[in-house]
PDB file of N, CA and C in Angstrom:
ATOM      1  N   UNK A   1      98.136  93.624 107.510  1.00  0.00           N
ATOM      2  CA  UNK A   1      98.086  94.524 106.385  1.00  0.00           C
ATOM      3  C   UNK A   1      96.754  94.460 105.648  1.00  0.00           C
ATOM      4  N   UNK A   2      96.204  93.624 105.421  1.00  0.00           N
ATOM      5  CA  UNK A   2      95.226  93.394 105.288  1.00  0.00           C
ATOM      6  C   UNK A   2      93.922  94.017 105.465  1.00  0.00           C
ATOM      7  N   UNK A   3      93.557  95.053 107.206  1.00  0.00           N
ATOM      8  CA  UNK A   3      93.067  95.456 107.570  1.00  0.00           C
ATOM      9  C   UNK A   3      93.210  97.029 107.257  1.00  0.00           C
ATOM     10  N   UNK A   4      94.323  97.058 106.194  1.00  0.00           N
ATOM     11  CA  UNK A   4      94.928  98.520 105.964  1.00  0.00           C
ATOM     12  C   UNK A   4      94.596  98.947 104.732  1.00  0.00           C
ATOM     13  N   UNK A   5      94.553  97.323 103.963  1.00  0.00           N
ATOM     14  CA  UNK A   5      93.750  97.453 101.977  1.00  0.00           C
ATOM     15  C   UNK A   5      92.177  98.021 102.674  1.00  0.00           C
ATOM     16  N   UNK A   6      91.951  97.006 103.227  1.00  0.00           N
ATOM     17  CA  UNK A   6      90.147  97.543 103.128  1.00  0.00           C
ATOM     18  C   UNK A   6      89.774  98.823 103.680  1.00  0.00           C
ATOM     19  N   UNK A   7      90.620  99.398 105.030  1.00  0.00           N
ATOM     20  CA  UNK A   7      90.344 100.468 105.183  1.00  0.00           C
ATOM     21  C   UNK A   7      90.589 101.715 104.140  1.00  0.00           C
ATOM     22  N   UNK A   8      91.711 101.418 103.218  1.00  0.00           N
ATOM     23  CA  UNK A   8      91.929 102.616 102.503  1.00  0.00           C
ATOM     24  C   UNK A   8      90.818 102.241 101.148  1.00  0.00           C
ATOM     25  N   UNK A   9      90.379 101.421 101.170  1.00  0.00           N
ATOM     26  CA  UNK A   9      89.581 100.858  99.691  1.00  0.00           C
ATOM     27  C   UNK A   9      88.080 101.677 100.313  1.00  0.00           C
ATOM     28  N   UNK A  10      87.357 101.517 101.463  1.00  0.00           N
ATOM     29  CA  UNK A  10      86.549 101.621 102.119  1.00  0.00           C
ATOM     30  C   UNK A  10      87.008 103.254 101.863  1.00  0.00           C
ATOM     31  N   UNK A  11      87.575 104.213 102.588  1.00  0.00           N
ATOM     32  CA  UNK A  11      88.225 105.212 102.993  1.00  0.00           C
ATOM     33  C   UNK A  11      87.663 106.084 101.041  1.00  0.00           C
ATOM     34  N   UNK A  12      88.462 105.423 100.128  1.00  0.00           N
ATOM     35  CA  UNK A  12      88.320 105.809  98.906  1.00  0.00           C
ATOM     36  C   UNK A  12      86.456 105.660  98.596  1.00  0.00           C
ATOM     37  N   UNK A  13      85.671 105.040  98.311  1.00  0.00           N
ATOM     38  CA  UNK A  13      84.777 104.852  98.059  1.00  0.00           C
ATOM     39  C   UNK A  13      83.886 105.762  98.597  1.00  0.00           C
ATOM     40  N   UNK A  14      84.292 105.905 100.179  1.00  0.00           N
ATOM     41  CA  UNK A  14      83.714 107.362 100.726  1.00  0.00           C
ATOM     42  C   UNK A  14      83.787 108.649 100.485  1.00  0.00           C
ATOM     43  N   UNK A  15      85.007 108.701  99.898  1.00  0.00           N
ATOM     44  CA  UNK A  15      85.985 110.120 100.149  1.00  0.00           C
ATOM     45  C   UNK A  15      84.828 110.125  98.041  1.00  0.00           C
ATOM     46  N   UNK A  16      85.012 109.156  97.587  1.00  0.00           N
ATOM     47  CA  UNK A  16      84.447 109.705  96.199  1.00  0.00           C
ATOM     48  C   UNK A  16      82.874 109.186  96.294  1.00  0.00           C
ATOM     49  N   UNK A  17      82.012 108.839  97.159  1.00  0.00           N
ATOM     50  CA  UNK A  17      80.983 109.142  97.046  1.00  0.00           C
ATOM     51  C   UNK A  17      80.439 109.967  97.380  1.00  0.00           C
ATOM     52  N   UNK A  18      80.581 110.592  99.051  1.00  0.00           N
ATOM     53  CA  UNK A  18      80.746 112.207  98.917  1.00  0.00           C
ATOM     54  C   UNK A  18      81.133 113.433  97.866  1.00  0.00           C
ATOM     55  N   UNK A  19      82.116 112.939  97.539  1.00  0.00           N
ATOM     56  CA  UNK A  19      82.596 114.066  96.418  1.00  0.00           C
ATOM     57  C   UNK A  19      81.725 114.322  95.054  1.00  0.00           C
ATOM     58  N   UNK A  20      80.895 113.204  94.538  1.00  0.00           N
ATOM     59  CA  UNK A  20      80.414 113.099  93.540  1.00  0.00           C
ATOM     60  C   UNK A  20      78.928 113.786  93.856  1.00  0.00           C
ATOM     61  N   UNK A  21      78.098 113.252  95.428  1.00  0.00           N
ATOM     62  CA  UNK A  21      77.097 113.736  95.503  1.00  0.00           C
ATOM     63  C   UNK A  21      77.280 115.182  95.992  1.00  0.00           C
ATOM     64  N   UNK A  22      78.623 115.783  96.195  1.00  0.00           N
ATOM     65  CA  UNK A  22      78.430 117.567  96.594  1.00  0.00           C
ATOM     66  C   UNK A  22      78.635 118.425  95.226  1.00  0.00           C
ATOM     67  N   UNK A  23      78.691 117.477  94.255  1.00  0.00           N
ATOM     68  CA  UNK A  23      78.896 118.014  92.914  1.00  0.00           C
ATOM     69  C   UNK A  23      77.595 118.112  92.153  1.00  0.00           C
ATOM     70  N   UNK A  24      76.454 117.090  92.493  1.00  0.00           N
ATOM     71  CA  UNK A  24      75.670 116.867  91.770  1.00  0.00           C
ATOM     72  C   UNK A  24      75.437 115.673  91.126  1.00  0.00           C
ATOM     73  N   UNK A  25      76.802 115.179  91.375  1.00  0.00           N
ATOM     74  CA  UNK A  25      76.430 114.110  90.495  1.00  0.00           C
ATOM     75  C   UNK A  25      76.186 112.923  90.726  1.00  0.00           C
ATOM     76  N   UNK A  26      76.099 111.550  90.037  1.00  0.00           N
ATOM     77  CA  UNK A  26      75.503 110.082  90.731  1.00  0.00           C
ATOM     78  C   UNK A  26      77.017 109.854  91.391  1.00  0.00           C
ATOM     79  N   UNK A  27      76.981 109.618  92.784  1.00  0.00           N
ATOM     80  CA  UNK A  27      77.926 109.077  93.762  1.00  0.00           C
ATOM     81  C   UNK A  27      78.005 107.706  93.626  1.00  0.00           C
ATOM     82  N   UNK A  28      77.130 106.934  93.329  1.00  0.00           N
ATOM     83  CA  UNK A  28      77.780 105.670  93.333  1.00  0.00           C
ATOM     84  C   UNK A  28      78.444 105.542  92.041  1.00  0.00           C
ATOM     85  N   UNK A  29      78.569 105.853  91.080  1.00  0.00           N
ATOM     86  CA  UNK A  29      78.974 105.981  89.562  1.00  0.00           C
ATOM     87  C   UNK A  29      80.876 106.764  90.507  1.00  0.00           C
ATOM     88  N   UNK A  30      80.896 107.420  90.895  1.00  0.00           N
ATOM     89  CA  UNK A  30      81.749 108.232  91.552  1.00  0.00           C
ATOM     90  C   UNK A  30      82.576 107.251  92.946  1.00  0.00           C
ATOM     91  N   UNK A  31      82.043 106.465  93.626  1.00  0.00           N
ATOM     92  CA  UNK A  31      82.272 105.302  94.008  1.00  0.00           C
ATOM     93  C   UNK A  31      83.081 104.653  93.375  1.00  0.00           C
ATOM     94  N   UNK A  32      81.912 103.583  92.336  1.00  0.00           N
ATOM     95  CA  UNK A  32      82.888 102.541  92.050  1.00  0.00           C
ATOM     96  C   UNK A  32      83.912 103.167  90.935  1.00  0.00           C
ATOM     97  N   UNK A  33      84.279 103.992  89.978  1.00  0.00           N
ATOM     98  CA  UNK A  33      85.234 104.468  89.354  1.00  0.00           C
ATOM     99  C   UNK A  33      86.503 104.833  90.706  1.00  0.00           C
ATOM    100  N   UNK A  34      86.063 104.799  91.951  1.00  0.00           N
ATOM    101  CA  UNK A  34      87.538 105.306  93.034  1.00  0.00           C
ATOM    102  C   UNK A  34      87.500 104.162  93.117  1.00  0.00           C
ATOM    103  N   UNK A  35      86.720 102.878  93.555  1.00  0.00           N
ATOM    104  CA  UNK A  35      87.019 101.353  93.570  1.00  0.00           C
ATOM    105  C   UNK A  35      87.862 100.788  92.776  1.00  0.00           C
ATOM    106  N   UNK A  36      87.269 101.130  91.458  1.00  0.00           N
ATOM    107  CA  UNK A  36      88.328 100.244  90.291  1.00  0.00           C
ATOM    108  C   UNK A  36      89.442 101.035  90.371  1.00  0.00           C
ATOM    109  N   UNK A  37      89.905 102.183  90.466  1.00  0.00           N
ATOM    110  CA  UNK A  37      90.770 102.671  90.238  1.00  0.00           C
ATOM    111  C   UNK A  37      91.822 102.652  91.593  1.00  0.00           C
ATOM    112  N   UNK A  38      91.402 102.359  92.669  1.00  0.00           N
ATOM    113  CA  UNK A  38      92.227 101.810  94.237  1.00  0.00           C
ATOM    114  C   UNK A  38      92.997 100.516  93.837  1.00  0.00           C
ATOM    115  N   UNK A  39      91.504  99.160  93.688  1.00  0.00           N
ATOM    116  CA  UNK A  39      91.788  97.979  93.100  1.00  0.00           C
ATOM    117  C   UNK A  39      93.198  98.107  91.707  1.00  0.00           C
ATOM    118  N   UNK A  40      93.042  98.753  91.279  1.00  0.00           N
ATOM    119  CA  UNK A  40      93.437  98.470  89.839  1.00  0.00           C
ATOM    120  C   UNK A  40      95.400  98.860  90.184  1.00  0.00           C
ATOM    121  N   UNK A  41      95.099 100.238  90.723  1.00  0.00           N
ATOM    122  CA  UNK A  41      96.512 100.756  91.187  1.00  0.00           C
ATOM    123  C   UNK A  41      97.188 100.339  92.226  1.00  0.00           C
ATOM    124  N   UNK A  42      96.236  99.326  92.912  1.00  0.00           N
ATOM    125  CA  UNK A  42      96.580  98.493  94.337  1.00  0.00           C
ATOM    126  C   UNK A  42      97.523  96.774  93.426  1.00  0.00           C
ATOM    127  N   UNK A  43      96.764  96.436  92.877  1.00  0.00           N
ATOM    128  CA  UNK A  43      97.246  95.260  92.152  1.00  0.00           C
ATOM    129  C   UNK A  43      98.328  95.294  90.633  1.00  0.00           C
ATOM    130  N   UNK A  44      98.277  96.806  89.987  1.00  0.00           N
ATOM    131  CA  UNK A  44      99.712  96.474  89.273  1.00  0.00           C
ATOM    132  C   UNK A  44     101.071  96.602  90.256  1.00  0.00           C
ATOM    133  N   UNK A  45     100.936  97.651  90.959  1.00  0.00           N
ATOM    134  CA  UNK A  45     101.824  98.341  92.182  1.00  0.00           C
ATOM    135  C   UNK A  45     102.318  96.699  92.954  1.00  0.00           C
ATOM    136  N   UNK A  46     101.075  96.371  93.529  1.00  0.00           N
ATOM    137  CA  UNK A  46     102.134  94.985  93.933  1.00  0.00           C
ATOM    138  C   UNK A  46     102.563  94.024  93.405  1.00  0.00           C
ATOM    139  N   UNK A  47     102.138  93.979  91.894  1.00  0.00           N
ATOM    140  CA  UNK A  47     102.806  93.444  90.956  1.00  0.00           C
ATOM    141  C   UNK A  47     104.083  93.259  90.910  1.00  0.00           C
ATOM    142  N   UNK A  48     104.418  94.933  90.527  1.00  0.00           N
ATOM    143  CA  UNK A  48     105.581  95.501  90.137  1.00  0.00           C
ATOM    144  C   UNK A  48     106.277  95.620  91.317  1.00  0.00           C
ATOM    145  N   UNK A  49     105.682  95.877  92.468  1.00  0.00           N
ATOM    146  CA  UNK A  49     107.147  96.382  93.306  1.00  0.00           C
ATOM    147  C   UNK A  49     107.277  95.158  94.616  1.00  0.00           C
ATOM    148  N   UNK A  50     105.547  94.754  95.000  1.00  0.00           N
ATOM    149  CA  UNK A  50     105.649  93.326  95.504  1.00  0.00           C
ATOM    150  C   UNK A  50     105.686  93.800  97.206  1.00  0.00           C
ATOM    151  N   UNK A  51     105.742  95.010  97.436  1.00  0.00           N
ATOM    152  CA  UNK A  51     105.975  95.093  98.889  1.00  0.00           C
ATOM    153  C   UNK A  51     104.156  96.341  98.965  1.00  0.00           C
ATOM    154  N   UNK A  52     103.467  95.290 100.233  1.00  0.00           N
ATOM    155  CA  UNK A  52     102.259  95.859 100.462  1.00  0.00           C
ATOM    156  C   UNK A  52     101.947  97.287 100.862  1.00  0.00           C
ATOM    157  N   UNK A  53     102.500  97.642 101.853  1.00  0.00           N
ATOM    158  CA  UNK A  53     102.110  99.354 102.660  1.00  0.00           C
ATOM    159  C   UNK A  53     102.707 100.540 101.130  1.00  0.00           C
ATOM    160  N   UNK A  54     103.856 100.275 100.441  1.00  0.00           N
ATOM    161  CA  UNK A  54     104.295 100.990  99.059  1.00  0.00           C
ATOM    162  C   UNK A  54     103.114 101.037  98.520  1.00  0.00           C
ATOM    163  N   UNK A  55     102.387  99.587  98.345  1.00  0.00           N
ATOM    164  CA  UNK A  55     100.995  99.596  97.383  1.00  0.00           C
ATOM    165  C   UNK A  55     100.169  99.975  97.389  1.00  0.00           C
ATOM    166  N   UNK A  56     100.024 100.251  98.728  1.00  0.00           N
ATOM    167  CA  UNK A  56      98.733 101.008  99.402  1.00  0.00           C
ATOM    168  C   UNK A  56      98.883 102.387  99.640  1.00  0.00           C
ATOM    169  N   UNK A  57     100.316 102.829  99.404  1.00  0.00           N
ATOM    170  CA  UNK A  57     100.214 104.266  99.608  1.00  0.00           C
ATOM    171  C   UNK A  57     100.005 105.017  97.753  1.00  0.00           C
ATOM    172  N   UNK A  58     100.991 104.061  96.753  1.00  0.00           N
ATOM    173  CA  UNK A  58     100.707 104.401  95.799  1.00  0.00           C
ATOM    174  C   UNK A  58      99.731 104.240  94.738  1.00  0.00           C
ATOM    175  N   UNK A  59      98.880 103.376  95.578  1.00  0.00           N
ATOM    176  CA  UNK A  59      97.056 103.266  94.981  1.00  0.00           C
ATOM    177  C   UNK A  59      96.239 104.818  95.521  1.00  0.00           C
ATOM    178  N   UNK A  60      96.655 104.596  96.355  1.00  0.00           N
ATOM    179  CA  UNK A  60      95.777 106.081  97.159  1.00  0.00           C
ATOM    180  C   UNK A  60      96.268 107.405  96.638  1.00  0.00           C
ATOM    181  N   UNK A  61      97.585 107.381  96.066  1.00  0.00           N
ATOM    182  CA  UNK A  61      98.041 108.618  95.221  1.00  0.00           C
ATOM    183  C   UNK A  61      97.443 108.806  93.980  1.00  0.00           C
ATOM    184  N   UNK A  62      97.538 107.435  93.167  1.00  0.00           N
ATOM    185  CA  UNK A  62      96.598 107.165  91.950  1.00  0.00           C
ATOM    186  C   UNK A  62      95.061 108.035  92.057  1.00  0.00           C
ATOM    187  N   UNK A  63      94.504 107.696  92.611  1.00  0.00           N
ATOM    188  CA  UNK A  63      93.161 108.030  93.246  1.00  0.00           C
ATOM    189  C   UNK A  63      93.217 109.016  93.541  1.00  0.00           C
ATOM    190  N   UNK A  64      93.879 109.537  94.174  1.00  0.00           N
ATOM    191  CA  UNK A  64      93.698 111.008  94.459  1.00  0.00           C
ATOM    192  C   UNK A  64      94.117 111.683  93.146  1.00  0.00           C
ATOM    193  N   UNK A  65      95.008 111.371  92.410  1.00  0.00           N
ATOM    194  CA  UNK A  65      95.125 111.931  91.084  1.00  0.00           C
ATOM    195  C   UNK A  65      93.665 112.098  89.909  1.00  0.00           C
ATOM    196  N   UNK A  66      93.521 110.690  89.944  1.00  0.00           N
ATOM    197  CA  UNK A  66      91.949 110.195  89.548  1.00  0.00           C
ATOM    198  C   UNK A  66      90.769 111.097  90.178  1.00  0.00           C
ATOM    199  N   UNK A  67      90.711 111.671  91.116  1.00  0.00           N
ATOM    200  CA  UNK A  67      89.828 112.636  91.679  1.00  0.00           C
ATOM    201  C   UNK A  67      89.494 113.862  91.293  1.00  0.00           C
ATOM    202  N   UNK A  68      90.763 114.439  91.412  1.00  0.00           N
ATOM    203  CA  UNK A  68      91.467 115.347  90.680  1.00  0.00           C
ATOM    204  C   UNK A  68      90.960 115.759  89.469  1.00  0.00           C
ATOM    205  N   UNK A  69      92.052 114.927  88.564  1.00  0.00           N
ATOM    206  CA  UNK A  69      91.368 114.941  87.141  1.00  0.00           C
ATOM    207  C   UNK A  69      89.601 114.854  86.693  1.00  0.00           C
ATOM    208  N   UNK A  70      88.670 113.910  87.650  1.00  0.00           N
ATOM    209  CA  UNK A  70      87.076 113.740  87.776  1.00  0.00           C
ATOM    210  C   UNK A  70      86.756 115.793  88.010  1.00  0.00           C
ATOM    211  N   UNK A  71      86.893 116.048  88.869  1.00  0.00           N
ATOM    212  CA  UNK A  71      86.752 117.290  89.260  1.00  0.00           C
ATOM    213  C   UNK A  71      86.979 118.338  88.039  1.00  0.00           C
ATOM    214  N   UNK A  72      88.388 118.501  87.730  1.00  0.00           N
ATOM    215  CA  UNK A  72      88.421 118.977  86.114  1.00  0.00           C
ATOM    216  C   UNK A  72      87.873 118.627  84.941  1.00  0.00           C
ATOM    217  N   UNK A  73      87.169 117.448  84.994  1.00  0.00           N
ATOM    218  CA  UNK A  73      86.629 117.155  83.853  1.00  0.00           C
ATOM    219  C   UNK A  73      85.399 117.921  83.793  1.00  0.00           C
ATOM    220  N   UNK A  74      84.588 118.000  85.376  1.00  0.00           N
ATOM    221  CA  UNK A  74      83.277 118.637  85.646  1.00  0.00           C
ATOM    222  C   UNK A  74      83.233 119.641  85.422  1.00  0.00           C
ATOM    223  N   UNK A  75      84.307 120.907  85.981  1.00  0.00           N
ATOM    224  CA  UNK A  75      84.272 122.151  85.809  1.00  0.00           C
ATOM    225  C   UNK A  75      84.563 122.665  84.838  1.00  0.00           C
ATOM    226  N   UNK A  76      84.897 121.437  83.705  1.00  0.00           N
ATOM    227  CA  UNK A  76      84.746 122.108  81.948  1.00  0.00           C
ATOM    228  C   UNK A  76      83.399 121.933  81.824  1.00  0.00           C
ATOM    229  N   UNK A  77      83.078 120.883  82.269  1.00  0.00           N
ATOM    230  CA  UNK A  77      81.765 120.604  81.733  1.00  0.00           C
ATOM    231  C   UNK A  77      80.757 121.718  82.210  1.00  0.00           C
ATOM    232  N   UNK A  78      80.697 121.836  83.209  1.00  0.00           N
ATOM    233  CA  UNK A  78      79.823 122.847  83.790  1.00  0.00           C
ATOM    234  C   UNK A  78      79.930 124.121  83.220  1.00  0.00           C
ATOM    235  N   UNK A  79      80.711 124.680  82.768  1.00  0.00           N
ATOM    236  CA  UNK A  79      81.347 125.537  82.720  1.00  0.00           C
ATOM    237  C   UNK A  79      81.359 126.157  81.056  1.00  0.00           C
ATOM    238  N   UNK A  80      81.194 125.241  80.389  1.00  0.00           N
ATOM    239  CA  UNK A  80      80.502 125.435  78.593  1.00  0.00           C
ATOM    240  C   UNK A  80      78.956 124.870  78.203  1.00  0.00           C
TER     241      UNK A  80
END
């Protein structure tokens, strides 16, 4: 399982450093905010529920939510 955190941690960091530099904006800033936010939703999740592949699917939902919302924040911004 192990080999399944880093790939999706790895997986995230890509998926939002791309995303940040087709926007314009600093990708590594866009990076580590999908890092902390994988990490962060990876470690209350197994806190709370204690079973790994659950944790890893509902960190990666987090994040994709977290993306999401990054994206809407831009296209106000851009946008006034």
């Amino acid at each position: 399982m192990l080999i399944l955190i880093k790939l999706a941690a790895i997986a995230t960091v890509i998926i939002f450093f791309q995303t940040g530099k087709r926007h314009g904006e600093n990708g590594f800033k866009w990076a580590l905010i999908g890092f902390i936010g994988f990490t962060l939703g990876f470690a209350i999740s197994m806190t709370v529920i204690g079973e790994t592949l659950i944790s890893i699917v509902l960190a990666c939902i987090g994040v994709y939510f977290t993306r999401g919302q990054l994206l809407k924040m831009l296209t106000k911004t851009k946008s006034t």
